[in-house]
C-alpha atoms as a PDB file:
ATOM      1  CA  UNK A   1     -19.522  35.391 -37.358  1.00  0.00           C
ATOM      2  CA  UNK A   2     -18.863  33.674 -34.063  1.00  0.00           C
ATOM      3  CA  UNK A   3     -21.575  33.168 -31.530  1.00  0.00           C
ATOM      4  CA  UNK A   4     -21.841  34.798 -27.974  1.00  0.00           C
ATOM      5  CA  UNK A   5     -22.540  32.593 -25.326  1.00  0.00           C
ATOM      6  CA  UNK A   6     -23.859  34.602 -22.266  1.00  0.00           C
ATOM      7  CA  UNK A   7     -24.608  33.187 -18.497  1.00  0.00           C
ATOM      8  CA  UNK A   8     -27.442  34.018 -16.739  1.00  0.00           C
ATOM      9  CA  UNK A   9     -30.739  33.183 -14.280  1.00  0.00           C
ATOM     10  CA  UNK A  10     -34.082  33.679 -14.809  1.00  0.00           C
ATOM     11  CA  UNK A  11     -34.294  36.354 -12.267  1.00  0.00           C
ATOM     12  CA  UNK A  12     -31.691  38.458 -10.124  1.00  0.00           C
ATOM     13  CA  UNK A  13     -34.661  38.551  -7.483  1.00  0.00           C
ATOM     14  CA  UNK A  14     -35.825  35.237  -7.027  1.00  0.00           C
ATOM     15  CA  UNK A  15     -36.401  34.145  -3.534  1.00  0.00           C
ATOM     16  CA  UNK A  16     -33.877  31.117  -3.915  1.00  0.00           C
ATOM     17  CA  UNK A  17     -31.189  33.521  -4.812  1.00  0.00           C
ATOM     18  CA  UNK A  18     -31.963  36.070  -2.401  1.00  0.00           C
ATOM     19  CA  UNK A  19     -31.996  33.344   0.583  1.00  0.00           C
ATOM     20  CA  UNK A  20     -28.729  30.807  -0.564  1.00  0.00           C
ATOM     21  CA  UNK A  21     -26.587  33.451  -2.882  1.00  0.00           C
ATOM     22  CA  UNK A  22     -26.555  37.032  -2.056  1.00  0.00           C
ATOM     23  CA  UNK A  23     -23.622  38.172   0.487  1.00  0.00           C
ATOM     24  CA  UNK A  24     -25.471  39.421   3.632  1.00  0.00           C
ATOM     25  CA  UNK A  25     -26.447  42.894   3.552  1.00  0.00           C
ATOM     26  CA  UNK A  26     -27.278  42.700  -0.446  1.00  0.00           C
ATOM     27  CA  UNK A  27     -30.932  43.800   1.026  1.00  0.00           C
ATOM     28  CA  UNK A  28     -32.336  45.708  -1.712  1.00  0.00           C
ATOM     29  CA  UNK A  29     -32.919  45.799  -5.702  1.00  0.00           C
ATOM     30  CA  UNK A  30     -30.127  48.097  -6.550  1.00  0.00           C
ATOM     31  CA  UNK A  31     -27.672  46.047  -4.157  1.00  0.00           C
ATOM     32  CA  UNK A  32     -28.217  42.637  -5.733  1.00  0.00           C
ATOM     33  CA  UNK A  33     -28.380  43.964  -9.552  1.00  0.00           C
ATOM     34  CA  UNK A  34     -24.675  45.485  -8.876  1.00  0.00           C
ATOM     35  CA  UNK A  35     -23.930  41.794  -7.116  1.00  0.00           C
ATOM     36  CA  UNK A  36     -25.473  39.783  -9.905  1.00  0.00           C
ATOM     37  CA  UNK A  37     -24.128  41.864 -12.722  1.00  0.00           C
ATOM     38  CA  UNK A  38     -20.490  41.778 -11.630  1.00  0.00           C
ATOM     39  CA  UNK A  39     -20.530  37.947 -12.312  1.00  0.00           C
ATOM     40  CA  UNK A  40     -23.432  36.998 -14.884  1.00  0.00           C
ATOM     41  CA  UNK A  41     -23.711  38.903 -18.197  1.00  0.00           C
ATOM     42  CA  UNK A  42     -27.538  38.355 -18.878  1.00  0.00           C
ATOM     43  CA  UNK A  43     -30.439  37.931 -16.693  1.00  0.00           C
ATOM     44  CA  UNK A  44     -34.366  37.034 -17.266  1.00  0.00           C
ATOM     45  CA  UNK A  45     -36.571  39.361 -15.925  1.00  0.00           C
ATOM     46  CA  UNK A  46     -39.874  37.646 -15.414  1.00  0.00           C
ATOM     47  CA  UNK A  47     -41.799  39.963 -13.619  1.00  0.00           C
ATOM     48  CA  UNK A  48     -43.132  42.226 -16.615  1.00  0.00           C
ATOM     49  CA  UNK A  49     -45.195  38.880 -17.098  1.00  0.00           C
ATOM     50  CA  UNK A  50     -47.198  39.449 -13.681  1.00  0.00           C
ATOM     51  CA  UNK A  51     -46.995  43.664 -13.887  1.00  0.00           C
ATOM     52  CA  UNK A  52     -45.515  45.858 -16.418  1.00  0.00           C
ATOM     53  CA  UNK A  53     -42.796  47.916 -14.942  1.00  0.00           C
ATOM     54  CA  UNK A  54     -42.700  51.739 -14.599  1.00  0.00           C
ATOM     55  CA  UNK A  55     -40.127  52.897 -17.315  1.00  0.00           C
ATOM     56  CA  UNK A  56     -38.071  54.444 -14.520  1.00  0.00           C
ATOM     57  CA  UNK A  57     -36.973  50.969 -12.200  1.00  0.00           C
ATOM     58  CA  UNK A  58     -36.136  49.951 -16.360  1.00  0.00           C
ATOM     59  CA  UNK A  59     -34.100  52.850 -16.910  1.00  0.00           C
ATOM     60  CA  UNK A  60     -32.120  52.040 -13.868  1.00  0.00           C
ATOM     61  CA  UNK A  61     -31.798  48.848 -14.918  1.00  0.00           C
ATOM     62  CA  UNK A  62     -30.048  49.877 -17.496  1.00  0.00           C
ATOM     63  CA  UNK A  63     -27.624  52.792 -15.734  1.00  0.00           C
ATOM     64  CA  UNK A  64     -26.728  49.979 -12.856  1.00  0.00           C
ATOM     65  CA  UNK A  65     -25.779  47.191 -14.902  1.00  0.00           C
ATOM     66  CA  UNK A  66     -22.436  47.221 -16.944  1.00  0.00           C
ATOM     67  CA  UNK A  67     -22.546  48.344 -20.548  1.00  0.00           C
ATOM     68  CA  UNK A  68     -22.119  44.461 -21.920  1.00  0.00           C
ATOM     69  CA  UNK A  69     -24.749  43.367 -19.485  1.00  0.00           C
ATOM     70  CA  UNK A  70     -28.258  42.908 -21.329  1.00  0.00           C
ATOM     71  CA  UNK A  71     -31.872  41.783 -20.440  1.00  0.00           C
ATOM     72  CA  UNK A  72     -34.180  39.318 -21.507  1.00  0.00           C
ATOM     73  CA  UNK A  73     -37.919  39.843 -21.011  1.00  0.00           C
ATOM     74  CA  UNK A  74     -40.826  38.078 -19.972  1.00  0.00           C
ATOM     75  CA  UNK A  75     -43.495  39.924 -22.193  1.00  0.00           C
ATOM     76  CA  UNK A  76     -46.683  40.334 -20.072  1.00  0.00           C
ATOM     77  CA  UNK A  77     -49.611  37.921 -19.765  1.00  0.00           C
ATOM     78  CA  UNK A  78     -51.941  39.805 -21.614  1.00  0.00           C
ATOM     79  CA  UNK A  79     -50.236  39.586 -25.015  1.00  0.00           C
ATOM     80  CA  UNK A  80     -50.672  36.137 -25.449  1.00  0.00           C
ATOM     81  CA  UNK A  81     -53.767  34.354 -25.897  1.00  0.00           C
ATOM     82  CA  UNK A  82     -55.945  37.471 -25.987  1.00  0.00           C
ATOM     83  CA  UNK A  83     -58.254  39.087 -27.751  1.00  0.00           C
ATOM     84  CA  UNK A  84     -56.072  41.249 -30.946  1.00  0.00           C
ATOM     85  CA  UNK A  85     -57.275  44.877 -29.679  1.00  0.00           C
ATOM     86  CA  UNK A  86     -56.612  43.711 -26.108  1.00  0.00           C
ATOM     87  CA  UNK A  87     -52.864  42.934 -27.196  1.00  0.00           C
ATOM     88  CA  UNK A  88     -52.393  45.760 -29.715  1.00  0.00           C
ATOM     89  CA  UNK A  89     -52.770  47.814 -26.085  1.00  0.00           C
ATOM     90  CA  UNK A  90     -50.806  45.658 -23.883  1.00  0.00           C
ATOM     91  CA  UNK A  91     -48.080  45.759 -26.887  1.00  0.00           C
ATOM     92  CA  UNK A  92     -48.239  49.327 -26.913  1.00  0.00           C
ATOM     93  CA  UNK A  93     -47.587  49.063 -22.851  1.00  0.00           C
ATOM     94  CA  UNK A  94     -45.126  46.615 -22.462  1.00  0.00           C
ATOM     95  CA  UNK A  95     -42.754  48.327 -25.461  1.00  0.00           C
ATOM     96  CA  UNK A  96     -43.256  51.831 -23.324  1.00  0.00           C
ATOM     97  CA  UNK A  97     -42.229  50.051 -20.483  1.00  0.00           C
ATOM     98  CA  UNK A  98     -39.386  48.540 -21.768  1.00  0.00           C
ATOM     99  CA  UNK A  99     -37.919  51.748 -23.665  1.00  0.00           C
ATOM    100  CA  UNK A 100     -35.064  52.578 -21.694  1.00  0.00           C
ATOM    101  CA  UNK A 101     -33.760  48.886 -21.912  1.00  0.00           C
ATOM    102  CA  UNK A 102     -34.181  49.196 -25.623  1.00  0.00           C
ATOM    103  CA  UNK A 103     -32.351  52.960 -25.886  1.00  0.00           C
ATOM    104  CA  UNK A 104     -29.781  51.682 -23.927  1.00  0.00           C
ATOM    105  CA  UNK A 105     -28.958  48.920 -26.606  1.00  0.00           C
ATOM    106  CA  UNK A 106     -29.051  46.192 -23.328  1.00  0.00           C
ATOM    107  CA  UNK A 107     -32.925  44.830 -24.093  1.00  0.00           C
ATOM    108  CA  UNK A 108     -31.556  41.526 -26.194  1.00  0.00           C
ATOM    109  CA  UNK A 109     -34.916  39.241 -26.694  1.00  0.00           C
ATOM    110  CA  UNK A 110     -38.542  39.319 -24.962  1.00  0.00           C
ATOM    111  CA  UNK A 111     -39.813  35.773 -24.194  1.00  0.00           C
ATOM    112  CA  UNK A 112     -43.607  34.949 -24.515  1.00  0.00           C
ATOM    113  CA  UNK A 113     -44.990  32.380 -22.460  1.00  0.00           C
ATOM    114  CA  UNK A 114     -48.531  30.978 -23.689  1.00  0.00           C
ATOM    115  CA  UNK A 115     -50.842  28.888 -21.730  1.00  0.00           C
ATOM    116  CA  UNK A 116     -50.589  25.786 -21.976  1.00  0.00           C
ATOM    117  CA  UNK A 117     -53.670  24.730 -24.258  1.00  0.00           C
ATOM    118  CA  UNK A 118     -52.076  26.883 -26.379  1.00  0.00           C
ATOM    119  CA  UNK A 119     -51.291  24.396 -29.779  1.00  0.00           C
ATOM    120  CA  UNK A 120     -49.780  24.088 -32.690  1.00  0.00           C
ATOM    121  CA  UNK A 121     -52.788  25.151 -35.670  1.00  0.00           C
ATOM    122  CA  UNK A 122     -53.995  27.496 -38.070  1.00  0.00           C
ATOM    123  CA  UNK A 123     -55.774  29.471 -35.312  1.00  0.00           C
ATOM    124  CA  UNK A 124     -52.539  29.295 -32.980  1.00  0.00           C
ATOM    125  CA  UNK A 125     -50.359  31.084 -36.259  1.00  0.00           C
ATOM    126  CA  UNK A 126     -53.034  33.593 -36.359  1.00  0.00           C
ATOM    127  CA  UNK A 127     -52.218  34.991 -32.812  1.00  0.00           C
END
């Protein structure tokens, strides 16, 4: 089976983009998602890491983006390097919050970030 090779950022938001690449007038959320989806395929959303986001602004995500567009996701802070009933919750969250992106077939990987002490041992595989 041949592999697809998508192109992407790590945010359609990010402050660089927003100051050097957006056309003027691309002033809000739903402006530059239509702009960034009509020439990338894939994007990073890293801002579920810092707050989870309200199943809603990820359901129109989903509606404003073109049906071979699809997300990536930062999973939130709290499921890494936590206590396990603190991330069974913050699992729970983060998938709710997500749902629309995964209905809508376009959520294609979540990415966890872990802290940087985080190493390689038996403890480490246990999280």
């Amino acid at each position: 089976m041949p592999a697809t090779v998508r192109l992407g950022t790590c945010s359609f938001a990010d402050e660089g983009l927003v100051k050097a690449w957006y056309p003027r007038g691309f002033s809000t959320p739903k402006a530059r998602l239509a702009y960034y989806a009509e020439r990338f395929d894939t994007v990073e959303v890293d801002s579920p890491y810092y707050h989870l986001p309200d199943p809603a602004v990820t359901g129109r995500w989903a509606q404003r983006t073109p049906p071979e567009f699809v997300f990536h996701v930062k999973a939130h802070a709290s499921m890494t390097g936590h206590e396990p009933a603190e991330q069974e919750r913050a699992f729970a969250e983060f998938r709710a919050s997500l749902e629309p992106l995964e209905l809508s077939g376009k959520l294609r990987g979540i990415l966890l970030q872990y802290h940087p002490r985080f190493v390689k041992s038996g403890e480490a595989k246990k999280e």
